[in-house]
Protein backbone atom coordinates (compact mmCIF):
# COMPACT_ATOMS: atom_id res chain seq x y z
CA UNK A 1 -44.36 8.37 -27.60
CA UNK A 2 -42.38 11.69 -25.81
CA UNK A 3 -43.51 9.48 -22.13
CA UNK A 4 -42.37 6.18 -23.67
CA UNK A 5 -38.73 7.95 -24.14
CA UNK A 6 -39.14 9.50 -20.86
CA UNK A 7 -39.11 6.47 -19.12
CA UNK A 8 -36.75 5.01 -20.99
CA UNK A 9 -33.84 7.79 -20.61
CA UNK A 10 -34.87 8.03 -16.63
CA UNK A 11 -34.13 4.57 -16.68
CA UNK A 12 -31.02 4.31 -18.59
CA UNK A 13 -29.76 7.91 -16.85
CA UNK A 14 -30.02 6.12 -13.42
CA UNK A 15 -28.77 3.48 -13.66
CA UNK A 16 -25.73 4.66 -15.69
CA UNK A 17 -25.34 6.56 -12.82
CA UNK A 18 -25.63 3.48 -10.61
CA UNK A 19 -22.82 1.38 -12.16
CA UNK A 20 -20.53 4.31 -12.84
CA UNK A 21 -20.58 4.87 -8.40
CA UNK A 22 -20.45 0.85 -7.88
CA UNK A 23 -17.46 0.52 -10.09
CA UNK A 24 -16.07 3.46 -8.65
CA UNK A 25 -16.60 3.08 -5.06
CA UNK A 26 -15.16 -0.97 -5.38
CA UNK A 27 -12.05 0.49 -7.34
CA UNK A 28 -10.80 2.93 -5.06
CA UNK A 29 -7.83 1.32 -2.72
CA UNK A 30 -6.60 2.01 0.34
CA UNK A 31 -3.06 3.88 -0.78
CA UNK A 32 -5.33 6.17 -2.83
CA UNK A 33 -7.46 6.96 0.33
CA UNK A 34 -4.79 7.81 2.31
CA UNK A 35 -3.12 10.51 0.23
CA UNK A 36 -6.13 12.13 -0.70
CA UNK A 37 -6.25 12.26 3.49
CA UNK A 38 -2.54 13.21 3.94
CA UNK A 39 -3.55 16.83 1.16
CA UNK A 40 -6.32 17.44 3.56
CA UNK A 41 -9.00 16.89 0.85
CA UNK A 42 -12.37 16.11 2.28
CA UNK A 43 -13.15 13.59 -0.72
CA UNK A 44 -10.24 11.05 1.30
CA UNK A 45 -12.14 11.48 4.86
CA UNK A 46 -15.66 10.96 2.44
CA UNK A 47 -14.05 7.93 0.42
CA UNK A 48 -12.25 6.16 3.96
CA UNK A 49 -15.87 6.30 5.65
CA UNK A 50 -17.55 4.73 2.71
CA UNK A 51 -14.92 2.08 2.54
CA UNK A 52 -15.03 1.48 5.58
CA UNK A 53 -18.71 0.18 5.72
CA UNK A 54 -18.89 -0.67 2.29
CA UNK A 55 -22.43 -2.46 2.48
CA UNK A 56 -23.84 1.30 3.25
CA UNK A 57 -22.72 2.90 -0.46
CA UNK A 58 -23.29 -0.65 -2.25
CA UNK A 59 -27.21 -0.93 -0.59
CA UNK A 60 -27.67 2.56 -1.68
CA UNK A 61 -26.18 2.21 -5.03
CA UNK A 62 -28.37 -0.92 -5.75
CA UNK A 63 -31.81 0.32 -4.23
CA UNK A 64 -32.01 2.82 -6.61
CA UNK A 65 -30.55 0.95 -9.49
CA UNK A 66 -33.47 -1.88 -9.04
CA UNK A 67 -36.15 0.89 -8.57
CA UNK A 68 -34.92 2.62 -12.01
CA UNK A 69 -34.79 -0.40 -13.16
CA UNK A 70 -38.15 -1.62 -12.12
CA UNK A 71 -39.86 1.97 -12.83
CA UNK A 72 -38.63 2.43 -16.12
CA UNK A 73 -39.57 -1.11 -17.39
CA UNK A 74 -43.01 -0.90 -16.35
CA UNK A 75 -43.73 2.75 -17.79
CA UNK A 76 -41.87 1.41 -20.62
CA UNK A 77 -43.85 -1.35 -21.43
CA UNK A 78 -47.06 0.35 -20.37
CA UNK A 79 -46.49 3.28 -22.68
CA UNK A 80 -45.07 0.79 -25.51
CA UNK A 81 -48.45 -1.49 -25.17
CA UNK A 82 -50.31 2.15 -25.52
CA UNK A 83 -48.67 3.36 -28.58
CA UNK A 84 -47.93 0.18 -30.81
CA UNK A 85 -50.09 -2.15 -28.78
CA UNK A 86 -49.91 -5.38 -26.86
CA UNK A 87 -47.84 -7.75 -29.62
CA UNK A 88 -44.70 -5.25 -29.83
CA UNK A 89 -44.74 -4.98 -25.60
CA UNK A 90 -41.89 -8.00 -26.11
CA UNK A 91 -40.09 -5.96 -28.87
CA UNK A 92 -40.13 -3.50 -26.31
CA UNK A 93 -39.18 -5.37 -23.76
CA UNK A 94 -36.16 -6.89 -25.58
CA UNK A 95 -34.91 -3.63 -26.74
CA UNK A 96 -34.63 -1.97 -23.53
CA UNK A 97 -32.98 -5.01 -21.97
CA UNK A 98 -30.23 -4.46 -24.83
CA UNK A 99 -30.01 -0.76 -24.36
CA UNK A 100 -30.06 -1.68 -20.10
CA UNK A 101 -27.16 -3.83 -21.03
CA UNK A 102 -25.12 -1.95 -22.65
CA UNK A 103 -25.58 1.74 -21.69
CA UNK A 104 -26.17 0.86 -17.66
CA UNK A 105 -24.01 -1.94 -17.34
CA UNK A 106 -21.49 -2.18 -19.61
CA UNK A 107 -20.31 0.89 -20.50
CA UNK A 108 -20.40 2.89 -17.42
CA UNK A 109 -19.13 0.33 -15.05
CA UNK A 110 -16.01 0.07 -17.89
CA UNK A 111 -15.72 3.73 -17.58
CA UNK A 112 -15.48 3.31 -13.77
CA UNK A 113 -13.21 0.78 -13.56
CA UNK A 114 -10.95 2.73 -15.74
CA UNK A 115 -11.53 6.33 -14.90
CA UNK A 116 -12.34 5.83 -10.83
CA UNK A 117 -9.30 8.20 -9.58
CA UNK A 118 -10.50 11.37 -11.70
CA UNK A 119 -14.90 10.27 -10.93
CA UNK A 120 -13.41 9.04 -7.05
CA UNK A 121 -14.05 12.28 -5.16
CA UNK A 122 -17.60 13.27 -7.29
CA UNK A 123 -18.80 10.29 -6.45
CA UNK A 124 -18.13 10.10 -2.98
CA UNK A 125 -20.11 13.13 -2.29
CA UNK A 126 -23.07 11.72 -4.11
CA UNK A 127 -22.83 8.41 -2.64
CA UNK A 128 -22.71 10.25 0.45
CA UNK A 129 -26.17 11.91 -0.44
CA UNK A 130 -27.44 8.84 -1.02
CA UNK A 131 -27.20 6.62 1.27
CA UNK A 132 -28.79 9.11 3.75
CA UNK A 133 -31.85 9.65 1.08
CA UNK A 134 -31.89 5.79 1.21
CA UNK A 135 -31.40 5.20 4.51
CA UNK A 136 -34.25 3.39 5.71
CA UNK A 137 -33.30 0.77 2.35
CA UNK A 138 -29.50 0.50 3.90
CA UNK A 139 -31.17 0.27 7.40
CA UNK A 140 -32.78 -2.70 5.85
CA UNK A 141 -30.12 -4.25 3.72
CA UNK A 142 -27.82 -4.40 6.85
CA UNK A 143 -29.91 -6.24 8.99
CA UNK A 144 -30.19 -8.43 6.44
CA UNK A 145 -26.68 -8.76 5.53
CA UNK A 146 -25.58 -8.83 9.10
CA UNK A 147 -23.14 -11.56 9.90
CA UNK A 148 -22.25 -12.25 6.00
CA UNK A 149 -19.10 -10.19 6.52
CA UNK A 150 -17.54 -9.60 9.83
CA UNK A 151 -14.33 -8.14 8.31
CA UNK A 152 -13.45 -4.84 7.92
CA UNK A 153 -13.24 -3.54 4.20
CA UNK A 154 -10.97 -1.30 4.57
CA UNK A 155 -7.89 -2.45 5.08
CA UNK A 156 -3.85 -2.46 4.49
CA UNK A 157 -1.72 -4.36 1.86
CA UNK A 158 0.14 -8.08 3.28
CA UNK A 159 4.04 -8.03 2.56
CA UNK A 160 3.40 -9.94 -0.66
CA UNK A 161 0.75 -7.83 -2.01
CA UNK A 162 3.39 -4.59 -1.17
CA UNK A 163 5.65 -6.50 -3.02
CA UNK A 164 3.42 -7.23 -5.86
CA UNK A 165 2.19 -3.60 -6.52
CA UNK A 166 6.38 -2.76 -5.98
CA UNK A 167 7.06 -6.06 -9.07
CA UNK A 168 4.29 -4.15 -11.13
CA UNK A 169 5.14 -0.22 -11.22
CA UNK A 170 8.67 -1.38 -11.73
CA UNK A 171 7.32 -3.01 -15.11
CA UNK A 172 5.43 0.15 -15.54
CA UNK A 173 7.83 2.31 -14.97
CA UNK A 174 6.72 4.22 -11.91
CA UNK A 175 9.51 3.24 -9.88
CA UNK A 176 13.66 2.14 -11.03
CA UNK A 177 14.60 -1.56 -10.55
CA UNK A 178 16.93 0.20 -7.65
CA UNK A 179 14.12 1.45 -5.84
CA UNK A 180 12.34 -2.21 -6.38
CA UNK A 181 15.20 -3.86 -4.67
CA UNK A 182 15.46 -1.55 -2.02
CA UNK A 183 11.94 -2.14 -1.41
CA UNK A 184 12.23 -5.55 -1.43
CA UNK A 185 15.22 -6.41 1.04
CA UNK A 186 13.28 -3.54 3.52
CA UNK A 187 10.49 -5.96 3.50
CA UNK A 188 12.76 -8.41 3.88
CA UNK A 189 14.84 -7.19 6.96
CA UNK A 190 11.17 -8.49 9.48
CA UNK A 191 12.07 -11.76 8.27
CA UNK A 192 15.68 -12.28 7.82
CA UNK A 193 18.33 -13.04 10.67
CA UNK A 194 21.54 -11.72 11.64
CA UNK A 195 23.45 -15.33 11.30
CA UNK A 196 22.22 -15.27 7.44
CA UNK A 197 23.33 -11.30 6.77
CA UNK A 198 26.43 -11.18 9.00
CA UNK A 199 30.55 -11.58 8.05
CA UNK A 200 31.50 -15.20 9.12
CA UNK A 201 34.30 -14.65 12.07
CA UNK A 202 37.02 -16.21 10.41
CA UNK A 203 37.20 -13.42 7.33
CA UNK A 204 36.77 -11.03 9.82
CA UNK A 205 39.65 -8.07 9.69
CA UNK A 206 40.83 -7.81 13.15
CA UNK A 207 43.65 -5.79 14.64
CA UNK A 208 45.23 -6.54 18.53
CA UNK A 209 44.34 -3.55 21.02
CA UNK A 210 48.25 -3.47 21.89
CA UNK A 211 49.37 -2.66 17.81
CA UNK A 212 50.37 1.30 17.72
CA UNK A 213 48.47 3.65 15.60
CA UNK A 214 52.36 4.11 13.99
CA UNK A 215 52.61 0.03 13.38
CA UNK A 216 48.81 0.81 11.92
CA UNK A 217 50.18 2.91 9.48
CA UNK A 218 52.85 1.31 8.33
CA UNK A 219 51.52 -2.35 7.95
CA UNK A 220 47.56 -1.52 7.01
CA UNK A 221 47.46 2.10 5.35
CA UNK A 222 45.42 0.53 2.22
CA UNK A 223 43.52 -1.56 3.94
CA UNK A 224 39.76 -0.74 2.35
CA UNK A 225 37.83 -1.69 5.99
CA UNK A 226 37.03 1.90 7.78
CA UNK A 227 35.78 -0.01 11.33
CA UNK A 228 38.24 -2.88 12.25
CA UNK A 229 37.37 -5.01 15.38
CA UNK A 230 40.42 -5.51 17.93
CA UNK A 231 40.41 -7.98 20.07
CA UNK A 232 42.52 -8.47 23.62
CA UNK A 233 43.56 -12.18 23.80
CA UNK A 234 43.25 -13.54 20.62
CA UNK A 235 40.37 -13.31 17.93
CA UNK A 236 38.02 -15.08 20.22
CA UNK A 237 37.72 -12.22 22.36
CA UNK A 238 36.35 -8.99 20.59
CA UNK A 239 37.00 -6.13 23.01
CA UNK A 240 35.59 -3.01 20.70
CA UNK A 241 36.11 -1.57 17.47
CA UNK A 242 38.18 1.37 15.95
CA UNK A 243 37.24 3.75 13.27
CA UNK A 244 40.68 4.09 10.73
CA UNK A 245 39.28 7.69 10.50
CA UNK A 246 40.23 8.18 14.33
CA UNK A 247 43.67 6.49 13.33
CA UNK A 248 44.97 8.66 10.38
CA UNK A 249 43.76 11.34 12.78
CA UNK A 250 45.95 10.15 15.38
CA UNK A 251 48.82 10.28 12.97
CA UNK A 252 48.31 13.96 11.68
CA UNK A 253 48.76 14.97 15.76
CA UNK A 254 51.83 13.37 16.24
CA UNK A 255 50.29 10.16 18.43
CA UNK A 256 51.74 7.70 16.90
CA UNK A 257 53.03 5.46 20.24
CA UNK A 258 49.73 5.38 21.23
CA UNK A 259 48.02 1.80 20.72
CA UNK A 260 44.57 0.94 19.06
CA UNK A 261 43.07 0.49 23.07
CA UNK A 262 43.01 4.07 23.58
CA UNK A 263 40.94 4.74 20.16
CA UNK A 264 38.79 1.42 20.50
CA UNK A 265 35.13 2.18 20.79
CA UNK A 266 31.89 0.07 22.46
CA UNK A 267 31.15 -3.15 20.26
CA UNK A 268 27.38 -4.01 21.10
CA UNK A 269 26.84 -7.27 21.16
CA UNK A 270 23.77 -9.33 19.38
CA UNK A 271 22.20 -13.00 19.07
CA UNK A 272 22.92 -14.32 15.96
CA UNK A 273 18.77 -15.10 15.67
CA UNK A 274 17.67 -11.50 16.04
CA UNK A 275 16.29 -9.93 12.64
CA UNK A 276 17.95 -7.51 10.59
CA UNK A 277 15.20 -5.06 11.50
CA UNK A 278 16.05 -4.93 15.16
CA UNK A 279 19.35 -4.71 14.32
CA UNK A 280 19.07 -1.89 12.74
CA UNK A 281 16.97 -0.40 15.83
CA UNK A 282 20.24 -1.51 17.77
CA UNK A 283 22.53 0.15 15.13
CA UNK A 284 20.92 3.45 15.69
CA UNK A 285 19.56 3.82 19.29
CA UNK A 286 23.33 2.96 20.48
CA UNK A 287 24.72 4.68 17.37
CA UNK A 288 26.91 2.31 16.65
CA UNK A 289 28.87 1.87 13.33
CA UNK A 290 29.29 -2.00 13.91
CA UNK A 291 27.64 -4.71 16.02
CA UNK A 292 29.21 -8.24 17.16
CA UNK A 293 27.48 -11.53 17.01
């Protein structure tokens, strides 16, 4: 009887084992990989190179869940035929396919799924165990496997899935509906143009280069805009920008004959089909407060 529940407790101990490190291992995601890496714990380094061949961990995992499996059925039934005899062998049977079920399978793979950031690192130092006591199995499985799955497993998060995990800690509340939208129109800036962000020409605020910082003052002191575009000709033709910071300033030193040309600044100039994103990269590398289309 004490060998009967031997066999069945190696069995179950396995492969609760088994599932727990399968759930576990298929669980973990990239973003969690990579700050375990970025706090210089070993577990991310572990975790990344299990990921990263996935069918290594997952032969392992399996080869020793089938051979617990397989083991502890046949001593169970062997010892069960020896101690109540050959008619309760199915009883047997039928009973430690329930208890299989639900304390192998069940259970610890619901665990796993739920628990796989605090069991993450433990278990990638035992998968890493085993797949070298296995190897010659995993040797096996991946020649076998080979060409099922070019892909790489590891891999990054599409725009949409970003935006996705953004949607659903926002309904958690891991993140602020600000921070959601900010992520969301960053993501956007790759795809977006300048023609569909940019202030249409004719509301444009525009000053001539030959108004005086004194006519400035008087006409425009509330005006709300703090770069103004001036132009030469007529609107058509932008020459530059001035900052009304570099205006009032004028004022307080007395330079109040002097015209908008002498404070007007380089206006970078940008096709109207160029996205946001390397607009921005134009904003800053020229350090520019204003660009013109």
């Amino acid at each position: 009887m004490g060998l009967l529940i031997l066999y069945v407790l190696i069995a179950l101990g396995i492969s609760f084992f088994c599932s727990i490190a399968e759930a576990v291992i298929l669980s973990v995601n990239t973003a969690y990989i990579s700050l375990l890496e970025q706090q210089d714990r070993r577990a991310g380094s572990v975790l990344h190179s299990l990921k990263e061949d996935i069918n290594k961990p997952l032969a392992a995992v399996l080869t020793l869940n089938t051979i617990a499996h397989t083991v502890g059925a046949a001593g169970a039934g062997a010892q069960a035929a020896s101690v109540f005899g050959n008619a309760f062998v199915g009883v047997a049977s039928a009973i430690l396919t329930f208890l299989i079920l639900v304390f192998s399978e069940i259970i610890p793979k619901t665990l796993g799924a739920h628990y796989w950031k605090q069991l993450a690192p433990a278990t990638a130092y035992m998968l890493k165990y085993l797949v070298w006591l296995l190897y010659p199995f995993v040797l096996l499985s991946e020649k076998l496997t080979r060409g099922f799955a070019e892909s790489p497993t590891l891999t990054g998060y599409s725009r949409e899935e970003f935006t996705a995990m953004a949607q659903i800690s926002a309904q958690e509340g891991k993140i602020t509906q600000q921070e959601l939208n900010m992520l969301r129109n960053i993501l956007n800036l790759q795809e977006t143009m300048v023609k569909h962000a940019m202030t249409p020409r004719p509301v444009v605020f525009s000053l001539s280069e030959d108004l005086t910082v004194e006519e400035f003052i008087h006409k425009y002191d509330r005006i709300r805009f703090s770069r103004i575009p001036v132009y030469s000709k007529d609107t058509e033709h932008i020459s530059g920008f001035v900052l009304r910071c570099d205006l009032l300033l004028a004022q307080t030193r007395g330079n109040t004959r002097n015209t908008l040309k002498n404070y007007c600044r380089e206006l970078p100039v940008l096709l109207d089909t160029m996205s946001l994103s390397l607009a921005f990269d134009t904003l800053i590398r020229k350090r520019s407060h204003i660009l013109l289309v």
